[in-house]
C-alpha atoms as a PDB file:
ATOM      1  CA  UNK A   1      43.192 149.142 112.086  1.00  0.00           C
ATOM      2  CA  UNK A   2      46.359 147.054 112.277  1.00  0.00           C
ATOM      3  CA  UNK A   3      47.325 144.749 109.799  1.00  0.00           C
ATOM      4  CA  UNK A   4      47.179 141.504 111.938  1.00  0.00           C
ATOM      5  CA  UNK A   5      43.347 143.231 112.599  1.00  0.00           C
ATOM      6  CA  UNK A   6      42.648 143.456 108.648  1.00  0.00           C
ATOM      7  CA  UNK A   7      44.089 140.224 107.862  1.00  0.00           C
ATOM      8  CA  UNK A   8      41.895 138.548 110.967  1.00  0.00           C
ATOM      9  CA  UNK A   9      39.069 139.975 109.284  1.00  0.00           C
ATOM     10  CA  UNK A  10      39.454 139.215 106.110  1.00  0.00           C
ATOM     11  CA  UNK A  11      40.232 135.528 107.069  1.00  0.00           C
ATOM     12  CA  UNK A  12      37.300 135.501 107.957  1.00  0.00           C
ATOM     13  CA  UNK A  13      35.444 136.751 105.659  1.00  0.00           C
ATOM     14  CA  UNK A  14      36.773 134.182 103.490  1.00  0.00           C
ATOM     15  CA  UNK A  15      36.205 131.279 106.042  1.00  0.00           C
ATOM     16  CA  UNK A  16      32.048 132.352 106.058  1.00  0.00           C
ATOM     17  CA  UNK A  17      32.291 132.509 102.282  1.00  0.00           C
ATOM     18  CA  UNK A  18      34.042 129.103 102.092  1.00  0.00           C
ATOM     19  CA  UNK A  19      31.091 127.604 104.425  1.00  0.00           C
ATOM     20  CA  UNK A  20      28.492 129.459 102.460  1.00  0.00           C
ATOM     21  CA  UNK A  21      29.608 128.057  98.856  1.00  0.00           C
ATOM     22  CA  UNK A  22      30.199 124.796 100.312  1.00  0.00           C
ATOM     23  CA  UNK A  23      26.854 124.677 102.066  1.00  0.00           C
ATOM     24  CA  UNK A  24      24.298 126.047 100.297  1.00  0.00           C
ATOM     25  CA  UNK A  25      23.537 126.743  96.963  1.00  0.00           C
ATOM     26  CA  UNK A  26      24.269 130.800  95.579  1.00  0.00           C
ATOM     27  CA  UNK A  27      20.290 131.273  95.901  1.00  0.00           C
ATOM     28  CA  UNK A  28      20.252 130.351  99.466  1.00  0.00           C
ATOM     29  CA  UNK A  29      22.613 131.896 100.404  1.00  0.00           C
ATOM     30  CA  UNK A  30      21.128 135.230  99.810  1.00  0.00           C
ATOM     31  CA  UNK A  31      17.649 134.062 101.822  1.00  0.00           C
ATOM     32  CA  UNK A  32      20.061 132.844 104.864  1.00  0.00           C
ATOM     33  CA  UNK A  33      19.281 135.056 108.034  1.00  0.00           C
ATOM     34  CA  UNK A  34      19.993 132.856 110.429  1.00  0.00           C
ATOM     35  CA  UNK A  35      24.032 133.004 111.781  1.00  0.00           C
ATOM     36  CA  UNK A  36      25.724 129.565 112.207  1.00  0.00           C
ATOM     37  CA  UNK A  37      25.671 128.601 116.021  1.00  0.00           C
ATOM     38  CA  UNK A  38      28.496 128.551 117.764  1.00  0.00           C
ATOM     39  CA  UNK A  39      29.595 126.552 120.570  1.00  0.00           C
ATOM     40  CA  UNK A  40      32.425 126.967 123.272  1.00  0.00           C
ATOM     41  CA  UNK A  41      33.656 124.091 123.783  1.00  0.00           C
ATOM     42  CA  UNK A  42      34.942 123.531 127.420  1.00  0.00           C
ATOM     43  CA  UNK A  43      37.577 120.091 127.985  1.00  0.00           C
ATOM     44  CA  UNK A  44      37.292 119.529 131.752  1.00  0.00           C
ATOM     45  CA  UNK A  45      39.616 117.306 133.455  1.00  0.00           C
ATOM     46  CA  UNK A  46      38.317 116.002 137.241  1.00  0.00           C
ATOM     47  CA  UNK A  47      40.368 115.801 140.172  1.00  0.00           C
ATOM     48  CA  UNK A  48      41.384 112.429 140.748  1.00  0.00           C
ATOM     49  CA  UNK A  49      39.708 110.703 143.237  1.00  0.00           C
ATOM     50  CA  UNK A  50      36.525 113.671 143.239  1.00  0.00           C
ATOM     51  CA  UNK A  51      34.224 112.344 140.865  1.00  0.00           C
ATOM     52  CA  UNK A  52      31.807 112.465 143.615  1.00  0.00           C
ATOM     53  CA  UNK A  53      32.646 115.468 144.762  1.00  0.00           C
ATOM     54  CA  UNK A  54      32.378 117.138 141.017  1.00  0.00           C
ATOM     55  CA  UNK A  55      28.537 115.224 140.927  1.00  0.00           C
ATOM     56  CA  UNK A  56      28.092 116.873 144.061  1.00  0.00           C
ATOM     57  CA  UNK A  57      29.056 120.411 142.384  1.00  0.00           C
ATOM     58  CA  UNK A  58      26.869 119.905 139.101  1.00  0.00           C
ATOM     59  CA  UNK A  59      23.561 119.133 141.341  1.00  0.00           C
ATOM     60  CA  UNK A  60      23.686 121.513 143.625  1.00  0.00           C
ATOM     61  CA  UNK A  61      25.756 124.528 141.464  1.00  0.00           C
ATOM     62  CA  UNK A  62      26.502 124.544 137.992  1.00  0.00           C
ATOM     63  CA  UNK A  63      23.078 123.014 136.982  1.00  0.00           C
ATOM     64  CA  UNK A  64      21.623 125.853 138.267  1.00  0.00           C
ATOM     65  CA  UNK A  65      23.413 128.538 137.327  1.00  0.00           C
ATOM     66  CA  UNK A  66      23.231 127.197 133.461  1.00  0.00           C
ATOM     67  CA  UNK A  67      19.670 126.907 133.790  1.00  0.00           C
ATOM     68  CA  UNK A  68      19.593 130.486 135.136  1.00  0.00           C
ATOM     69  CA  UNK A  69      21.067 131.993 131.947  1.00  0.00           C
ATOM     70  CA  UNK A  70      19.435 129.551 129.752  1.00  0.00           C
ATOM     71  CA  UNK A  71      15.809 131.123 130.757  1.00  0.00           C
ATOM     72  CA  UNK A  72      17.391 134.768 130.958  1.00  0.00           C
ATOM     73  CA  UNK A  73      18.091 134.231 127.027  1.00  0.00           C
ATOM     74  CA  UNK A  74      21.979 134.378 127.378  1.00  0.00           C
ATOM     75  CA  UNK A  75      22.471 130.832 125.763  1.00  0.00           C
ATOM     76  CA  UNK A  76      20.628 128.934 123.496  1.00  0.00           C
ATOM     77  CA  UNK A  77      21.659 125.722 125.431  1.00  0.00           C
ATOM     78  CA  UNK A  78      24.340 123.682 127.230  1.00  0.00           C
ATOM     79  CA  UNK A  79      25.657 120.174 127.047  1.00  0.00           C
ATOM     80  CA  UNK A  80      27.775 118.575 129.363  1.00  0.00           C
ATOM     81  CA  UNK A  81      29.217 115.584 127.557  1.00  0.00           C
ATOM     82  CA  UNK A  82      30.841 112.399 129.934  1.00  0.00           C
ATOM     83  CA  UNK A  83      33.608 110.781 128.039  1.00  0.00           C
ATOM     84  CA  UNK A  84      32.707 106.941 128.179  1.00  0.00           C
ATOM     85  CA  UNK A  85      35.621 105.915 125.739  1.00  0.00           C
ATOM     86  CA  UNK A  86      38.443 106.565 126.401  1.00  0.00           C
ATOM     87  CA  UNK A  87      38.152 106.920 130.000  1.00  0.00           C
ATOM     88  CA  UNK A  88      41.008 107.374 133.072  1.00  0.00           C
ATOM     89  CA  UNK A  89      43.676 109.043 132.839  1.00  0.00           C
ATOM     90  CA  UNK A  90      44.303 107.824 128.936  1.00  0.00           C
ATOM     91  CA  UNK A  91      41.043 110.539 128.383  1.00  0.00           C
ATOM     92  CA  UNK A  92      42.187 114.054 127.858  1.00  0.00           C
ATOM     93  CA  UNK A  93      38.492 115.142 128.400  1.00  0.00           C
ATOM     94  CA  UNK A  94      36.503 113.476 131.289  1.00  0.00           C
ATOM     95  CA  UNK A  95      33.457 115.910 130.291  1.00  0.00           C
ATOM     96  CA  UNK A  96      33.025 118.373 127.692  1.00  0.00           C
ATOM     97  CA  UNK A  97      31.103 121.391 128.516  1.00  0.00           C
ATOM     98  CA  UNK A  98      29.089 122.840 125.314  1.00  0.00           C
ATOM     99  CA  UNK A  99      27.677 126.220 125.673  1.00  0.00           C
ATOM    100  CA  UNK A 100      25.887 127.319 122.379  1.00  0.00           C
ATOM    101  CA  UNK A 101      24.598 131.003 121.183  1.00  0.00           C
ATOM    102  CA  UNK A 102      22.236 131.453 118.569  1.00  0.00           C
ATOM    103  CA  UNK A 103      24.213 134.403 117.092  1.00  0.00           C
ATOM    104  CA  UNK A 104      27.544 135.766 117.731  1.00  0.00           C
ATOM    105  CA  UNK A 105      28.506 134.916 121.811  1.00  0.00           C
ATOM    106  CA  UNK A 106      29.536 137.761 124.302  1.00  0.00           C
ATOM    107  CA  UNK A 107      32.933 138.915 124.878  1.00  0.00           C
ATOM    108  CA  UNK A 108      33.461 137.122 128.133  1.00  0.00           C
ATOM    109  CA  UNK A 109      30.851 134.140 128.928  1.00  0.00           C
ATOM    110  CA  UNK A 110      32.986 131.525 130.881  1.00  0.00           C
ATOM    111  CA  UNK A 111      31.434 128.552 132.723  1.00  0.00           C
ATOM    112  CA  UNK A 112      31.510 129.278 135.963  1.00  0.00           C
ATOM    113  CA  UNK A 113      34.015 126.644 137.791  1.00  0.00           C
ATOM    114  CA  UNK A 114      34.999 128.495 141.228  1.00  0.00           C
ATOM    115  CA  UNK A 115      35.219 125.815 143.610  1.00  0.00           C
ATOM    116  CA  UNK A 116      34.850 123.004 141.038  1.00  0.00           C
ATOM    117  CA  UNK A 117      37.144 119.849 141.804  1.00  0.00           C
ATOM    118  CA  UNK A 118      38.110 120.460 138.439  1.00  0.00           C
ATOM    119  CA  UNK A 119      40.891 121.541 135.752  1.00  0.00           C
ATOM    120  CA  UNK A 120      40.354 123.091 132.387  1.00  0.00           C
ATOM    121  CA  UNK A 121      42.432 121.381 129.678  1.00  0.00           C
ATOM    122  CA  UNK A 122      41.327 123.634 126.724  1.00  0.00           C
ATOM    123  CA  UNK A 123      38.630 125.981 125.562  1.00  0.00           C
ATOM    124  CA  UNK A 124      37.834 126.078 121.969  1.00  0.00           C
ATOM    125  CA  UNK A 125      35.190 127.895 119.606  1.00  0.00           C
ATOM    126  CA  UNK A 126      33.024 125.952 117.347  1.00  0.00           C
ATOM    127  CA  UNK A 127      30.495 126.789 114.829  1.00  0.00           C
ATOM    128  CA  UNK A 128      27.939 124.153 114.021  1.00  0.00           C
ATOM    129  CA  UNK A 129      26.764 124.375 110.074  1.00  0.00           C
ATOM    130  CA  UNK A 130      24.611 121.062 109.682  1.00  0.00           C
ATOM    131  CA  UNK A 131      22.152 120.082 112.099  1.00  0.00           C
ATOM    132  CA  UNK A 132      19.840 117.013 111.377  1.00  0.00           C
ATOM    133  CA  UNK A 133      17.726 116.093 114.752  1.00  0.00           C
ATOM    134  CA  UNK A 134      18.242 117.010 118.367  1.00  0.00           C
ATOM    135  CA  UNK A 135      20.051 115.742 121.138  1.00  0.00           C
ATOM    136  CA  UNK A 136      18.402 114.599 124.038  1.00  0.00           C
ATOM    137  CA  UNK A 137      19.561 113.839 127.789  1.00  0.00           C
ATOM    138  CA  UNK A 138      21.196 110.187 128.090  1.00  0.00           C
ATOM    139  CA  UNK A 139      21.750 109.594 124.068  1.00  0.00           C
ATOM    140  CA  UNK A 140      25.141 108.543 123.277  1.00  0.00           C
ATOM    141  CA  UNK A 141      26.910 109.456 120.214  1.00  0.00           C
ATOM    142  CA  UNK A 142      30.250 108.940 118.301  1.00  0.00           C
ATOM    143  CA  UNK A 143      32.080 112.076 118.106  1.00  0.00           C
ATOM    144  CA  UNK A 144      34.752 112.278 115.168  1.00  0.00           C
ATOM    145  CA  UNK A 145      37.618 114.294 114.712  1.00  0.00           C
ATOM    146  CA  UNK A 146      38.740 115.077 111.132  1.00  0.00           C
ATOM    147  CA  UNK A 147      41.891 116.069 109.700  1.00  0.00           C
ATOM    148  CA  UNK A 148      40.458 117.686 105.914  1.00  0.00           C
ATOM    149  CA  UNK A 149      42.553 118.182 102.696  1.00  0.00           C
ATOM    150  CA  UNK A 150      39.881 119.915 100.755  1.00  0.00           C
ATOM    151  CA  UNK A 151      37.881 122.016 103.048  1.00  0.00           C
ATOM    152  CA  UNK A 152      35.080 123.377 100.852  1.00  0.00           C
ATOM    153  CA  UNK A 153      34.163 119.789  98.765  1.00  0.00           C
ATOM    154  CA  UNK A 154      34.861 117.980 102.166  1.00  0.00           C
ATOM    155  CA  UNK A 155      31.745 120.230 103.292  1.00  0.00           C
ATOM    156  CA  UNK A 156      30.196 120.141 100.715  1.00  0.00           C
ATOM    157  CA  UNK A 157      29.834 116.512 101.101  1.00  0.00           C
ATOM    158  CA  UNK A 158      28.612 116.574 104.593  1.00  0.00           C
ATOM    159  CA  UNK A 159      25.745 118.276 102.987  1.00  0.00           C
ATOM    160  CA  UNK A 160      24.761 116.771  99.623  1.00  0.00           C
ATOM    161  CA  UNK A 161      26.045 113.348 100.423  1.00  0.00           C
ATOM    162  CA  UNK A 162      25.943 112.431 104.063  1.00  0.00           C
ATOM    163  CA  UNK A 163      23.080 114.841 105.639  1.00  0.00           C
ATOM    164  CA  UNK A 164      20.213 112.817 103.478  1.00  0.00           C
ATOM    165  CA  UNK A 165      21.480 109.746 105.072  1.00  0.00           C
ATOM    166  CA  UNK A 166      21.608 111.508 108.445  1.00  0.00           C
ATOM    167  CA  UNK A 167      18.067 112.648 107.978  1.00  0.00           C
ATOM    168  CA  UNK A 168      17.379 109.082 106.749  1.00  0.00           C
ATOM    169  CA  UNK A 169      18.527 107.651 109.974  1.00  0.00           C
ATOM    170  CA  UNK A 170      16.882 110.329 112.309  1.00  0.00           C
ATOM    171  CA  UNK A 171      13.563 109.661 110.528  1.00  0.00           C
ATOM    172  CA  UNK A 172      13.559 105.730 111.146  1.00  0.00           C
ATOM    173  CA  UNK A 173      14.739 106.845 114.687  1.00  0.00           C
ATOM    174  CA  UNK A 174      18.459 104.929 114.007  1.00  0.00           C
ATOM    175  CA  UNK A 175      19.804 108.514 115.227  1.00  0.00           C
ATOM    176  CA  UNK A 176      18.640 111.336 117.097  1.00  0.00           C
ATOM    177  CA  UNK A 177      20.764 113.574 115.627  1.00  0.00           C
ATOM    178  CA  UNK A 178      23.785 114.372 112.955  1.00  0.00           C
ATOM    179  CA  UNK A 179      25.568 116.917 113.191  1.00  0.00           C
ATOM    180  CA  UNK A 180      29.064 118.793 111.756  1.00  0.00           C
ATOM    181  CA  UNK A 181      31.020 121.751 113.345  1.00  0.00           C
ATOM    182  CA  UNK A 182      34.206 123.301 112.264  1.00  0.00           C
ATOM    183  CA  UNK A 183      36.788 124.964 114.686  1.00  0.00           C
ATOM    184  CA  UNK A 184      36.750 128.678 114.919  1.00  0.00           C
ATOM    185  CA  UNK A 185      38.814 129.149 117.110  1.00  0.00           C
ATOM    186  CA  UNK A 186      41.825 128.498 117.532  1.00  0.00           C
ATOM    187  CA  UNK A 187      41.966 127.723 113.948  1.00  0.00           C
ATOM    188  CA  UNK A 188      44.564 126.630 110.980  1.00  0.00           C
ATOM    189  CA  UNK A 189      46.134 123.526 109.596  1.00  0.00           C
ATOM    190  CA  UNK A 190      48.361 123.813 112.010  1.00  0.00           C
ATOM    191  CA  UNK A 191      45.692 122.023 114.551  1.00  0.00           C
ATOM    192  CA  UNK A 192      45.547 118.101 114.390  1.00  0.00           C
ATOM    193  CA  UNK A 193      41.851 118.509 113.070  1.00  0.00           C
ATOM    194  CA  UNK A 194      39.209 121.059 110.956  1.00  0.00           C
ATOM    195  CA  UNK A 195      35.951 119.456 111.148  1.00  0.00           C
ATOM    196  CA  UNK A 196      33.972 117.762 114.127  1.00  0.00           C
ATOM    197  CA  UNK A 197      30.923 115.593 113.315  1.00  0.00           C
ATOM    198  CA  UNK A 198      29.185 113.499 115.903  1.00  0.00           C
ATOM    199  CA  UNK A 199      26.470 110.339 115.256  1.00  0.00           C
ATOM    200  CA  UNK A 200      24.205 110.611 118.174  1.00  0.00           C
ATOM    201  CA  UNK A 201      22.070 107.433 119.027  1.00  0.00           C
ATOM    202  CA  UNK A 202      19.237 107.075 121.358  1.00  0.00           C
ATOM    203  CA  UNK A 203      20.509 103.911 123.477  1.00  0.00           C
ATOM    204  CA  UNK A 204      23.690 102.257 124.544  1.00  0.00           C
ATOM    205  CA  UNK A 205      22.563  99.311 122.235  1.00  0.00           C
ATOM    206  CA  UNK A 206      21.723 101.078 119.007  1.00  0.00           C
ATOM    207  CA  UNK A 207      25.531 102.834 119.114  1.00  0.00           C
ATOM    208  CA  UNK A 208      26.854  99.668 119.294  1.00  0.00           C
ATOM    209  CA  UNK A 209      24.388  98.140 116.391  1.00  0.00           C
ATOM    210  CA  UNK A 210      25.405 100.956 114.733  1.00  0.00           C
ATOM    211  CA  UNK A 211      24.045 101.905 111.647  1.00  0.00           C
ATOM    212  CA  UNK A 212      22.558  99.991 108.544  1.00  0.00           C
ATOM    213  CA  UNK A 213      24.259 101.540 105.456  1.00  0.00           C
ATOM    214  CA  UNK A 214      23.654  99.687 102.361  1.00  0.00           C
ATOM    215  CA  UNK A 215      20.126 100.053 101.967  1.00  0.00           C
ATOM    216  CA  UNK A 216      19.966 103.493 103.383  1.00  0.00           C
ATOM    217  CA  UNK A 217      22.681 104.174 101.176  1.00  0.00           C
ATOM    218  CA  UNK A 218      20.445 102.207  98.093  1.00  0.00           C
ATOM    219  CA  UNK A 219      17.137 104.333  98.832  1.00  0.00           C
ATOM    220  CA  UNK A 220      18.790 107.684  99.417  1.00  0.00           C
ATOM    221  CA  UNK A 221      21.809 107.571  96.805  1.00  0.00           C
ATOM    222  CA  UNK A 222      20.702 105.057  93.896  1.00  0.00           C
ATOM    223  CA  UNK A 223      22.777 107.287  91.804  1.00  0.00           C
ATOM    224  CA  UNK A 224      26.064 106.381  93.201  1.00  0.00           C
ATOM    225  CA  UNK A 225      27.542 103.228  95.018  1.00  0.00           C
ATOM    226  CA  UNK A 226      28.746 103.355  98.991  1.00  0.00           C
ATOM    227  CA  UNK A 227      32.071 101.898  97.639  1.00  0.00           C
ATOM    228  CA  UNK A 228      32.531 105.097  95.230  1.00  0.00           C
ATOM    229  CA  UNK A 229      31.291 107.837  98.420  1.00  0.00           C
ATOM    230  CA  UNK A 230      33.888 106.146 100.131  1.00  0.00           C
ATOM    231  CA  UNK A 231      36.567 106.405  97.842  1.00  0.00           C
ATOM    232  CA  UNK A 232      36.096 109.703  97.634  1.00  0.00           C
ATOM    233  CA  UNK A 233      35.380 110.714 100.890  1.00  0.00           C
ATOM    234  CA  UNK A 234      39.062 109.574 101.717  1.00  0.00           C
ATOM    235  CA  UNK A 235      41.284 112.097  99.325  1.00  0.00           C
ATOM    236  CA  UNK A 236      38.533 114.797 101.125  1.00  0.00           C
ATOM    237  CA  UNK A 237      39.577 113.720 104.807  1.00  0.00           C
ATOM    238  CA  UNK A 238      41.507 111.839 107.283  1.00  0.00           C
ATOM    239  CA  UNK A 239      39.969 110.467 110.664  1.00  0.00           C
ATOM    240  CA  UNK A 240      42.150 111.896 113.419  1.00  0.00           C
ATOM    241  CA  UNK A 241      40.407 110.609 116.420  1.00  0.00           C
ATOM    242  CA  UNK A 242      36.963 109.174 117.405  1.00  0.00           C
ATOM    243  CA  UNK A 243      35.477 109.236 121.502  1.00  0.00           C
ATOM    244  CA  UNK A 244      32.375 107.922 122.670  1.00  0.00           C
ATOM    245  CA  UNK A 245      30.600 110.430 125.168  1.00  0.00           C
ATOM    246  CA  UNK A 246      27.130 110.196 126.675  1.00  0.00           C
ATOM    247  CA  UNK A 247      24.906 113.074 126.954  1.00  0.00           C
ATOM    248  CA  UNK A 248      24.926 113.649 130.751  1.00  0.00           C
ATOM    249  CA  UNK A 249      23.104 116.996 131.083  1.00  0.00           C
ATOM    250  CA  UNK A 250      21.037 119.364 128.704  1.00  0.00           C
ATOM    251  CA  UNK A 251      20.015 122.708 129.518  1.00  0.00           C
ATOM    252  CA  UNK A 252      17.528 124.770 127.405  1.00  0.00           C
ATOM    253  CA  UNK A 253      15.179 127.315 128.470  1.00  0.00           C
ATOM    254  CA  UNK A 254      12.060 126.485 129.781  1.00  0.00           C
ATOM    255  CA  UNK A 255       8.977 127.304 128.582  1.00  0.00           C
END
């Protein structure tokens, strides 16, 4: 094996270890079986002037085939995210295609685009560690973007601090679903962000009410104040970006 190989490896082997101390405790750890998810992430850019045309493509192709490999058990599921802020040509994603494997994804598994009216701006791997919920077609949900200085207690919080409020919100039906995901690849500090998490709400009006923190935060965390979480959650992490995507399409097998 070369040495780039070895050092890839061992990389990551010390990326899964990072994720498994930050997310669960050394006794779960050893009971975990299941492998994180992970997601390709697909930024699609339409032609201008063929939204209509691309609509046109989704119904009568791409819908299809998805659905096809969903039931064949080649993906767990498939999103395909519309970007409703920031939109035109100020939006480097118009959609975002998520196709998501249970376990580790085939060597070659690209959405099929041939005759699409569209352009692929990037393709990314993500692996999602927290999942609270499940999102359903037409929520909407806040997708954030975070630039992290401490990797392992930024995670770490995600889990102890902010997936009981999560589950909190999911449970008085606030939220569908909260989730985080961290780049796989590419990966590095080099890239303008190293953790994803996304606030998905059932209606247009509830992610624009937002959420009610300070008694959520009272009832789930009487052992610490918001002010405090917050203080600390910004040495863990910077907010690069935030969009505002609905959930246009969801594929899963059918029963």
């Amino acid at each position: 094996m070369s040495g780039s190989g070895r050092t890839w490896k061992l990389m990551d082997r010390i990326w899964q270890v990072v994720l498994a101390a930050a997310l669960f405790p050394p006794a779960a750890v050893l009971a975990q079986n299941n492998p994180l998810a992970y997601d390709r992430a697909v930024c699609l850019k339409v032609t201008p002037g063929q939204s209509a045309a691309f609509q046109q493509f989704l119904n009568d192709t791409l819908r299809k085939a998805v659905q096809a490999r969903a039931d064949r058990g080649e993906i767990a599921s498939w999103l395909l995210l519309r970007t409703v802020f920031p939109e035109g040509e100020e939006a480097r994603c118009d959609y975002l295609s998520i196709t998501t494997w249970a376990g580790i994804p085939p060597a070659s598994a690209p959405l099929e685009l041939s005759g699409a009216p569209v352009r692929i701006v990037s393709t990314e791997m993500w692996r999602t560690v927290i999942l609270v919920g499940d999102l359903r077609q037409g929520d909407y949900l806040y997708m954030n973007f975070m630039k992290v200085h401490d990797a392992p207690n930024y995670l770490a919080f995600e889990q102890n601090i902010w997936k009981p409020m999560g589950e909190a919100w999911v449970k008085d039906g606030t939220f569908h679903a909260w989730l985080v995901m961290t780049p796989f690849l590419p990966s590095g500090t080099g890239l303008p962000y190293q953790l994803i998490s996304a606030d998905v709400f059932p209606t247009w009006e509830q992610a624009f009410r937002g959420e009610e923190e300070v008694n959520t935060w009272k009832r789930v965390h009487p052992e610490m104040t918001l002010q405090e979480a917050e203080e600390r959650l910004g040495k863990l992490r910077d907010l690069d970006r935030r969009y505002f995507l609905t959930v246009q399409e969801k594929v899963v097998k059918r029963q």
